[in-house]
C-alpha atoms as a PDB file:
ATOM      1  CA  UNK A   1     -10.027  -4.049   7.288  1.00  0.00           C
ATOM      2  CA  UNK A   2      -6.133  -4.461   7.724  1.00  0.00           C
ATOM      3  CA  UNK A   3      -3.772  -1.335   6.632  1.00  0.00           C
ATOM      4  CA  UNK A   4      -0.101  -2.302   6.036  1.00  0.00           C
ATOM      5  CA  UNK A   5       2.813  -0.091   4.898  1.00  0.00           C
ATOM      6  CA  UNK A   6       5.512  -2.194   3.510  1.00  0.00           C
ATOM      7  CA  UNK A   7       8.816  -0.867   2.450  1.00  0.00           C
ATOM      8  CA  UNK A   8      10.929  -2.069  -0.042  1.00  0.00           C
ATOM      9  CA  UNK A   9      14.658  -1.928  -1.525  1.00  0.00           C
ATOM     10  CA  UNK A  10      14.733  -2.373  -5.016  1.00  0.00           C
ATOM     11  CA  UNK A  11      17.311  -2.784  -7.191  1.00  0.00           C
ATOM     12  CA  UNK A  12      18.712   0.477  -8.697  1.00  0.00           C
ATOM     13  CA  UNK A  13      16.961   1.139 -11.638  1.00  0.00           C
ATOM     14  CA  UNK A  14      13.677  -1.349 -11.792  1.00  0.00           C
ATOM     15  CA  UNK A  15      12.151   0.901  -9.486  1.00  0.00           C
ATOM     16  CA  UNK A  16       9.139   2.232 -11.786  1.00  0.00           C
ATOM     17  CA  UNK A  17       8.914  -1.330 -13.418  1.00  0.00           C
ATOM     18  CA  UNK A  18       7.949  -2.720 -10.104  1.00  0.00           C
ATOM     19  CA  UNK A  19       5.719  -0.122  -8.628  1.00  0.00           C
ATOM     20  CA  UNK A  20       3.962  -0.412 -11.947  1.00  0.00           C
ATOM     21  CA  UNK A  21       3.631  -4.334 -11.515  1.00  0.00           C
ATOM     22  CA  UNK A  22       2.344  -3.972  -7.631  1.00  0.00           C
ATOM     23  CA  UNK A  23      -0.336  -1.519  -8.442  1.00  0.00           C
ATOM     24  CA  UNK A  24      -1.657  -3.936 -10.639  1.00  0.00           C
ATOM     25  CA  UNK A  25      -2.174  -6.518  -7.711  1.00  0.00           C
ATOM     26  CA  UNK A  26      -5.519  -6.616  -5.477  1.00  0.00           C
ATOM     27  CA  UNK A  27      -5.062  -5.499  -2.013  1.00  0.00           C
ATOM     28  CA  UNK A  28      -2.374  -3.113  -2.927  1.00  0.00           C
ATOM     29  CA  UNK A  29      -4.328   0.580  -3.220  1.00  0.00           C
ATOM     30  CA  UNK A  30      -1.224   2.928  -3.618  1.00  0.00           C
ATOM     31  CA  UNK A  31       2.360   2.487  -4.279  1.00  0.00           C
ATOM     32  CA  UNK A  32       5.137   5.466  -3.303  1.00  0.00           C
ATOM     33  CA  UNK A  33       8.305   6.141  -4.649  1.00  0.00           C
ATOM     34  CA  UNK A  34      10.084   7.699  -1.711  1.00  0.00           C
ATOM     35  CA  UNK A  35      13.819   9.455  -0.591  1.00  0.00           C
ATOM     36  CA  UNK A  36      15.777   8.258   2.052  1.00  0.00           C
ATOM     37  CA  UNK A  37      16.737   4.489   3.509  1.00  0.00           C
ATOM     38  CA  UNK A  38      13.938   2.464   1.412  1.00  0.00           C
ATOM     39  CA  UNK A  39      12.951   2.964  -2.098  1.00  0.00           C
ATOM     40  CA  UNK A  40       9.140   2.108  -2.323  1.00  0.00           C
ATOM     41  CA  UNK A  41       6.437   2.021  -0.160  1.00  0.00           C
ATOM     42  CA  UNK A  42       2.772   0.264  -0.863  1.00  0.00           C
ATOM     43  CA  UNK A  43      -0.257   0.645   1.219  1.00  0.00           C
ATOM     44  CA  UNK A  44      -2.066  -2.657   1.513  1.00  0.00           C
ATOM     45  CA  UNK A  45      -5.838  -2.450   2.332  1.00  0.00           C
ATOM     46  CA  UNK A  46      -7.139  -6.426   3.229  1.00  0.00           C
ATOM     47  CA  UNK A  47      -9.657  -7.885   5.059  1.00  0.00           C
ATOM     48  CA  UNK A  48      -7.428  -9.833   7.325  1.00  0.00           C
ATOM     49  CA  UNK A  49      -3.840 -10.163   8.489  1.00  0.00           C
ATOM     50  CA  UNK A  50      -3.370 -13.048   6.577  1.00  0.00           C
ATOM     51  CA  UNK A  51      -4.353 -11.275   3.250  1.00  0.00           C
ATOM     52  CA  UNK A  52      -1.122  -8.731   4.437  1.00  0.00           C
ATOM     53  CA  UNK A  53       1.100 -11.957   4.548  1.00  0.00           C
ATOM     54  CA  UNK A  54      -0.213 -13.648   1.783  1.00  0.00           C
ATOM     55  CA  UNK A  55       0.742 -10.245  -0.392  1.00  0.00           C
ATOM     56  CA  UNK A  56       4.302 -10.083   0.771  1.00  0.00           C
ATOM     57  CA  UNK A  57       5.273 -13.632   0.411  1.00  0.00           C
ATOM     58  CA  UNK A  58       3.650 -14.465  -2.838  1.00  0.00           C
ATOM     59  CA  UNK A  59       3.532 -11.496  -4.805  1.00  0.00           C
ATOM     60  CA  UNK A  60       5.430  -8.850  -3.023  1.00  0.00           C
ATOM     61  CA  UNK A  61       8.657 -10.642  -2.159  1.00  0.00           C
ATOM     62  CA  UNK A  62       8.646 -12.198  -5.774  1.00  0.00           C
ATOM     63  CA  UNK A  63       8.431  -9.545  -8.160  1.00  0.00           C
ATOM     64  CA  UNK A  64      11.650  -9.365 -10.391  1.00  0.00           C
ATOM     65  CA  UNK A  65      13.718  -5.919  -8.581  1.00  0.00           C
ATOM     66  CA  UNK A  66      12.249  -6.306  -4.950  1.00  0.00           C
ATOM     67  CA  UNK A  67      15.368  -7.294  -2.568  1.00  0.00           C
ATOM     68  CA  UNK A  68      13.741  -6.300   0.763  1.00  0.00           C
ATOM     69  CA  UNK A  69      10.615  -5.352   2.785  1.00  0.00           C
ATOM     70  CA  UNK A  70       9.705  -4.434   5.989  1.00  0.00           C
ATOM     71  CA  UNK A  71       6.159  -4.379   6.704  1.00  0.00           C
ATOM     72  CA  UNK A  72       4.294  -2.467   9.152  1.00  0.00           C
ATOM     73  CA  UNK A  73       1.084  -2.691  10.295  1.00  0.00           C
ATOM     74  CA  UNK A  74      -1.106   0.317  11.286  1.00  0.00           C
ATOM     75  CA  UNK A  75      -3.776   0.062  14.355  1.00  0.00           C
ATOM     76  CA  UNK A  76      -5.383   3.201  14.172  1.00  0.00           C
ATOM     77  CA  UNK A  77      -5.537   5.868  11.218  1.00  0.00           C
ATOM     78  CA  UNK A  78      -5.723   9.019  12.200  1.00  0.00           C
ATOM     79  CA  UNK A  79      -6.664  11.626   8.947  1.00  0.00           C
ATOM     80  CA  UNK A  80      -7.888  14.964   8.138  1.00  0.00           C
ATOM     81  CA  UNK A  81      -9.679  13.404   4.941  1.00  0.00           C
ATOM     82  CA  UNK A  82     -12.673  10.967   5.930  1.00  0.00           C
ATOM     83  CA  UNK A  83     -11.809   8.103   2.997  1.00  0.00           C
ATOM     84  CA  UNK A  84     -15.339   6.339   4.334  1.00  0.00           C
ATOM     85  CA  UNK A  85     -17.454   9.432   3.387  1.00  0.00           C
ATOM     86  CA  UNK A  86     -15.045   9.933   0.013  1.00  0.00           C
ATOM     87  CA  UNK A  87     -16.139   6.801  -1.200  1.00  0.00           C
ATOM     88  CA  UNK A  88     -19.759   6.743   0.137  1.00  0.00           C
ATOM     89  CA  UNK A  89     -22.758   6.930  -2.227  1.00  0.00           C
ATOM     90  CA  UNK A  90     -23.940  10.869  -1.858  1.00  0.00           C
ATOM     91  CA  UNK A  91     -23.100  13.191   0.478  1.00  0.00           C
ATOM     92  CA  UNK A  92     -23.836  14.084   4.358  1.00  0.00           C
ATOM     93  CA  UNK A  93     -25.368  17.003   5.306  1.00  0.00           C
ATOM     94  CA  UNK A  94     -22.821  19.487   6.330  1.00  0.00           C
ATOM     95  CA  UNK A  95     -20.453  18.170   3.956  1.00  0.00           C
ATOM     96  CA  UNK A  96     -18.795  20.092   1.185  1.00  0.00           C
ATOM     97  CA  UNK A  97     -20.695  20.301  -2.444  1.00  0.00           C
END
């Protein structure tokens, strides 16, 4: 699995329309409205790098409001939640009830 970050200007006040548009779109798992130099950020979970490209030049890039991206791709995650055991069917021993 692939994990990109990609950042994003949007035009001033379409903000909320647009995260609300991207969430909507497979491979995108989480979409941020965040302070400082960029205005969004979406987590992409794919299968391959390709997937990642495909989602910012055909759906990212053209959504009505999106100016600019920057994408970033992450090699390791390092976490204090385990998502894999989240998301697993029952639980491990040792894990919390």
């Amino acid at each position: 699995m692939v994990t990109a970050l990609v950042l994003m200007h949007v035009e001033g006040d379409r903000v909320e329309d647009v995260a609300q548009k991207l969430i909507d779109c497979p491979g995108i798992s989480e979409v941020y409205s965040i302070a400082g130099e960029w205005d969004l950020a979406a987590v992409l979970r794919v299968g391959k790098n390709e997937d990642v490209a495909d989602l910012v030049t055909r759906r990212i890039l053209k959504t009505p409001g999106v100016e600019e991206t920057e994408t970033l791709i992450a090699f390791k995650a390092y976490s204090k939640h385990d998502l894999e055991r989240m998301f697993s069917i029952g639980f491990s021993e040792g894990a919390p009830s």
